[in-house]
Structures are given as structure tokens and as C-alpha cells.
N, C-alpha and C. Protein backbone atom coordinates (compact mmCIF):
# COMPACT_ATOMS: atom_id res chain seq x y z
N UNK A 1 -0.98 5.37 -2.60
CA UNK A 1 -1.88 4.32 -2.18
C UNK A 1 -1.16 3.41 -1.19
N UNK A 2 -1.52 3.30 -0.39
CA UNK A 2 -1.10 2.23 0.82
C UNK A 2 -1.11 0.76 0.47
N UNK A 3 -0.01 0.34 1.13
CA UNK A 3 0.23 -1.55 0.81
C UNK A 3 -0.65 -2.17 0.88
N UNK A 4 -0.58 -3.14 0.26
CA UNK A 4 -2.01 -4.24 0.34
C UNK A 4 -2.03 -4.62 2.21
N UNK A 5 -3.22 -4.85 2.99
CA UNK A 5 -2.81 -5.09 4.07
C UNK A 5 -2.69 -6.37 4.08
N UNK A 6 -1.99 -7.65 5.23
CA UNK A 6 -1.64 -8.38 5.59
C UNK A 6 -2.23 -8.35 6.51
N UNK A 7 -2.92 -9.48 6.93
CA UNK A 7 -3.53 -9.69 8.11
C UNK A 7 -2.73 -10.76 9.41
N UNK A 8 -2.82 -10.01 10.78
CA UNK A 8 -2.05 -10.74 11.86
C UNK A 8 -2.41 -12.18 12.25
N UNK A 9 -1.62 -12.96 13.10
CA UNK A 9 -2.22 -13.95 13.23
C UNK A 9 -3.09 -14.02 13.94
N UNK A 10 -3.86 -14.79 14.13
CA UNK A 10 -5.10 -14.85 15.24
C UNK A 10 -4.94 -14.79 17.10
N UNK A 11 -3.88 -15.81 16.77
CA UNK A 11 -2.94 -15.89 18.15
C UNK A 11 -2.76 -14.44 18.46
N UNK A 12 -1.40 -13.74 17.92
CA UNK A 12 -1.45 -12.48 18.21
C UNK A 12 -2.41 -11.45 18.53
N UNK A 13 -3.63 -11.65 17.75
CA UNK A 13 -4.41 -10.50 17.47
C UNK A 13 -5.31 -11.11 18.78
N UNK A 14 -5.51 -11.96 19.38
CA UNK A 14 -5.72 -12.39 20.98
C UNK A 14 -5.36 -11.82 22.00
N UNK A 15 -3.97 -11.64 21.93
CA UNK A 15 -3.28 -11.25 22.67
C UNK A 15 -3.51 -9.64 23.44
N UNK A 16 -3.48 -9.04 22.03
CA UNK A 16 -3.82 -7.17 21.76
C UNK A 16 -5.36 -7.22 22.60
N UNK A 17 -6.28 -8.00 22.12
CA UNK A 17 -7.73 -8.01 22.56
C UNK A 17 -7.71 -8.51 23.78
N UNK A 18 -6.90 -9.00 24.58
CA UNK A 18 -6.73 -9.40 26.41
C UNK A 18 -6.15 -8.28 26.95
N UNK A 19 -5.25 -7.18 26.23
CA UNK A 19 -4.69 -6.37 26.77
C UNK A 19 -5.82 -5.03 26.51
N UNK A 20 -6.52 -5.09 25.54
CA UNK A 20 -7.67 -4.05 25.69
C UNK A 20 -8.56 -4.60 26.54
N UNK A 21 -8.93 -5.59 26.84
CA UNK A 21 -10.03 -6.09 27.64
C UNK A 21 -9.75 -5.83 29.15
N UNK A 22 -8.45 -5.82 29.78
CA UNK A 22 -7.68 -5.69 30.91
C UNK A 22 -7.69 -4.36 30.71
N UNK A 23 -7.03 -3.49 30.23
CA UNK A 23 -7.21 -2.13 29.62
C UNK A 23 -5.53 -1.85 30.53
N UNK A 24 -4.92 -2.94 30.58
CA UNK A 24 -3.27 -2.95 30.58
C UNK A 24 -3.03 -2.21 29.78
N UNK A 25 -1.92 -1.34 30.27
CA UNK A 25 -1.03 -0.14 29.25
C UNK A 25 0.19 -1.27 29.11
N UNK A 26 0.32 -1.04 27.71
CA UNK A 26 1.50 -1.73 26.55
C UNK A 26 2.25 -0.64 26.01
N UNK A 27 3.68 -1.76 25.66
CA UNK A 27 4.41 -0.27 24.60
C UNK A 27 4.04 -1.20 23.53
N UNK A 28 4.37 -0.33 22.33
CA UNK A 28 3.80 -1.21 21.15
C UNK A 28 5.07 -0.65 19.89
N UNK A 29 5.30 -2.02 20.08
CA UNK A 29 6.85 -1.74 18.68
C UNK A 29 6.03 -2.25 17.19
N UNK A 30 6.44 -1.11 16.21
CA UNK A 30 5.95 -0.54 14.99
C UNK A 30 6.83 -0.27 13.84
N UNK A 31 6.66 -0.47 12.92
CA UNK A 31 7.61 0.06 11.53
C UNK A 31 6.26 0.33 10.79
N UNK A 32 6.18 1.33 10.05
CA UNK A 32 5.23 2.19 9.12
C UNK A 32 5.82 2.52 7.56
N UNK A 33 7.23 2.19 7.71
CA UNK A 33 7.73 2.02 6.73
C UNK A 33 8.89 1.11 6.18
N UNK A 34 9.18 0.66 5.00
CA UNK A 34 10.28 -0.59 4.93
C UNK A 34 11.59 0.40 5.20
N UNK A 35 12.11 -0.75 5.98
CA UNK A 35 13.75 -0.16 5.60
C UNK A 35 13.96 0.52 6.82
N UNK A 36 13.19 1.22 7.96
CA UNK A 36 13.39 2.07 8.58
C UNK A 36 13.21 1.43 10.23
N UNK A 37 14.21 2.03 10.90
CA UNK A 37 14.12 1.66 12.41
C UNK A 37 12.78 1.45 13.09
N UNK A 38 12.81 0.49 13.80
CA UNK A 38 10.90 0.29 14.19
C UNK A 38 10.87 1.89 15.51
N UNK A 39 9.64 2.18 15.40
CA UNK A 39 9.51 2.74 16.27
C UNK A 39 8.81 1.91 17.73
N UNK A 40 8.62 2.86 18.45
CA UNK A 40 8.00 2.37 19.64
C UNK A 40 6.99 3.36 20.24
N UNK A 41 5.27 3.20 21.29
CA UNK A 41 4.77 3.96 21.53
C UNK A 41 3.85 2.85 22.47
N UNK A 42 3.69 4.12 24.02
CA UNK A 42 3.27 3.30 24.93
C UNK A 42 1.83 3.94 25.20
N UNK A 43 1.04 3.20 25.64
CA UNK A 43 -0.48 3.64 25.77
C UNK A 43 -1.65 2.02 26.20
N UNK A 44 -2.88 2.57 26.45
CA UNK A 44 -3.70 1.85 26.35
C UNK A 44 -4.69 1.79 25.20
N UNK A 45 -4.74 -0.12 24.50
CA UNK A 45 -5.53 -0.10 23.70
C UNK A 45 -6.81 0.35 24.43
N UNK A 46 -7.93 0.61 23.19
CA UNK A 46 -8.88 1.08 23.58
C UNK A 46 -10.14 0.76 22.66
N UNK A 47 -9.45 0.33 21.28
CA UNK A 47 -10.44 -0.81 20.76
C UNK A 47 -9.53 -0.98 19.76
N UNK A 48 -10.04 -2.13 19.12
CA UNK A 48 -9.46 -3.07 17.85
C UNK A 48 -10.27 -3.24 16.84
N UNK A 49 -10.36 -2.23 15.39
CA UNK A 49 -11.21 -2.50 14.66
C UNK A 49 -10.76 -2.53 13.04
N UNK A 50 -12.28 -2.81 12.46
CA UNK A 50 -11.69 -3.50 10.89
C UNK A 50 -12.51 -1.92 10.06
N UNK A 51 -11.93 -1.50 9.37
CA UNK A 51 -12.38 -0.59 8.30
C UNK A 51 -11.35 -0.45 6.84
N UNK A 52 -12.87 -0.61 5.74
CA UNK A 52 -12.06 -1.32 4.93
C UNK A 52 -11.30 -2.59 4.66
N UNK A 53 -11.68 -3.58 4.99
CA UNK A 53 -10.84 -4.95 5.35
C UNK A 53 -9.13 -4.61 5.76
N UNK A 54 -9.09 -3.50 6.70
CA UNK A 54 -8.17 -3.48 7.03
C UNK A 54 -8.05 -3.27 8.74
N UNK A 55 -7.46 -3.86 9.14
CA UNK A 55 -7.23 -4.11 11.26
C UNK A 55 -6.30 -2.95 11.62
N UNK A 56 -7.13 -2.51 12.56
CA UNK A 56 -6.77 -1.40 13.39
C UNK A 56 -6.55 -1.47 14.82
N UNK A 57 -5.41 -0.77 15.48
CA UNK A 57 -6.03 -0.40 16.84
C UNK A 57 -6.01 0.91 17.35
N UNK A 58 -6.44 1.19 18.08
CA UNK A 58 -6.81 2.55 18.65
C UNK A 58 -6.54 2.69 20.30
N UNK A 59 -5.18 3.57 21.00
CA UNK A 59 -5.20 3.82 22.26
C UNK A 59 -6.09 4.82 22.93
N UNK A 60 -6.11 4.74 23.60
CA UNK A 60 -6.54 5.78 24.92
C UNK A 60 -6.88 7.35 24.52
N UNK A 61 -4.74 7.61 24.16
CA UNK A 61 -4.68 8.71 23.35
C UNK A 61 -5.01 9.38 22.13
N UNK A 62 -5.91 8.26 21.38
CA UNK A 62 -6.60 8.63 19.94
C UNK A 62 -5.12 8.25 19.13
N UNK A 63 -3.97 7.60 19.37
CA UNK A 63 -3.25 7.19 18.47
C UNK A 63 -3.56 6.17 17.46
N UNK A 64 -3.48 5.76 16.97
CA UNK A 64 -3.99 4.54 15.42
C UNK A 64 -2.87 4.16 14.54
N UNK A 65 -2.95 2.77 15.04
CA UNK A 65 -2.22 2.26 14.08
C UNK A 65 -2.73 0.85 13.38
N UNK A 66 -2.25 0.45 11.93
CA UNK A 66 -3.09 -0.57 11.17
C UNK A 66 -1.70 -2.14 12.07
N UNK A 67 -2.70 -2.89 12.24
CA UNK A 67 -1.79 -4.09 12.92
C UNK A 67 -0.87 -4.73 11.58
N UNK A 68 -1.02 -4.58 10.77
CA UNK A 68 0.14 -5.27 9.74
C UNK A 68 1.52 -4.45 9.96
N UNK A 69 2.07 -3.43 10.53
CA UNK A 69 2.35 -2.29 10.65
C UNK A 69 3.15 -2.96 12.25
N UNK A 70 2.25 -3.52 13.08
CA UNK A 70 2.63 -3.55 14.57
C UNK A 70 3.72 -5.26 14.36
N UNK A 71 4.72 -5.19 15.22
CA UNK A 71 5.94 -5.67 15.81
C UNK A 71 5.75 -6.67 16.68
N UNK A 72 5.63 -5.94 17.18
CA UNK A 72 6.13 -6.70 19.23
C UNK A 72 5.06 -5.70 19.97
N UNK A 73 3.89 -6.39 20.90
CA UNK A 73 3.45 -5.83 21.66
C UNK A 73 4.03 -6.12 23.41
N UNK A 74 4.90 -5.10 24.14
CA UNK A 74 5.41 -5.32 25.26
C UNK A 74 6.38 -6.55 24.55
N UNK A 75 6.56 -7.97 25.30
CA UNK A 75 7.65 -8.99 25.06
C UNK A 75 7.27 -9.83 23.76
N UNK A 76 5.78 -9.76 23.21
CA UNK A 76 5.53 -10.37 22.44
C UNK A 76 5.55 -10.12 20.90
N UNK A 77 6.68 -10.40 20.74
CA UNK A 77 6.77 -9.99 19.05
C UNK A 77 5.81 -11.66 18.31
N UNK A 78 5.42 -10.56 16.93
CA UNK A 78 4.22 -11.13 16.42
C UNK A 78 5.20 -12.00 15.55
N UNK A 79 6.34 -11.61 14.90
CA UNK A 79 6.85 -13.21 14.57
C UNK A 79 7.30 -14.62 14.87
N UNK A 80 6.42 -14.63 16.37
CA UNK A 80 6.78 -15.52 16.84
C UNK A 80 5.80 -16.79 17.13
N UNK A 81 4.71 -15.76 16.68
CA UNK A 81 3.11 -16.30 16.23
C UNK A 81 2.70 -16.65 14.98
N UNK A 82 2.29 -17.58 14.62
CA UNK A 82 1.54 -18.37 13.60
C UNK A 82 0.13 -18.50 12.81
């Protein structure tokens, strides 16, 4: 069963939704699991959605990832948001 999700901040989750709206290609830094080196993966968002009370995004390439999960989009790491 998957972690309870955590939801991003609003600020951040702004940010992701200006870069799908622009349809700007981002790299997008990620950890999917504790303990382990973040990964990284570059693409265009392509929408941002909720299933299951849980936040998603979705590139270009049909990649998916849940935003509790996402890092740093390009320079903006999300712990730097509130």
C-alpha cells in the first residue's frame, strides 16, 4: 500500500501549473523512495491532476508522477516553498 499522500504547497503547485500552461519543458527532480538518490526526468507537463485525493502530474511522454514524490522543478526546489 502506498504512503499516505502529502500534499504540495500551493505556491509550488503554481509554479508546475505556469509551466504546463506555457507548455515549457522542465527537468523534474524526484525521490519515489526513502533513503534513495533523487532521480531526475525532463519533459513537458501536460496536465496536473487529483485521483483519489491524491496530486498528479502527467508529461507529454505519458510519464506520471504523484507531486508528494516531486523535489525541485528546474531551479525550484519545493522546500523552499511554504
Amino acid at each position: 500500500m502506498p504512503a499516505a499522500y502529502k500534499p504540495i504547497s500551493c505556491s509550488f503547485y503554481d509554479e508546475l501549473e505556469a509551466r504546463a500552461t506555457t507548455g515549457q519543458p522542465c527537468t523534474l527532480t524526484y525521490r519515489t523512495e526513502p533513503d534513495t538518490p533523487p532521480s531526475t526526468y525532463h519533459g513537458t507537463i501536460q496536465d496536473l491532476y487529483t485521483q483519489d485525493k491524491v496530486e498528479y502530474l502527467r508529461l507529454a511522454d505519458g510519464f506520471e508522477l504523484r507531486l508528494d514524490n516531486l523535489l525541485a522543478v528546474d531551479d525550484k526546489e519545493l522546500r523552499n516553498y511554504c
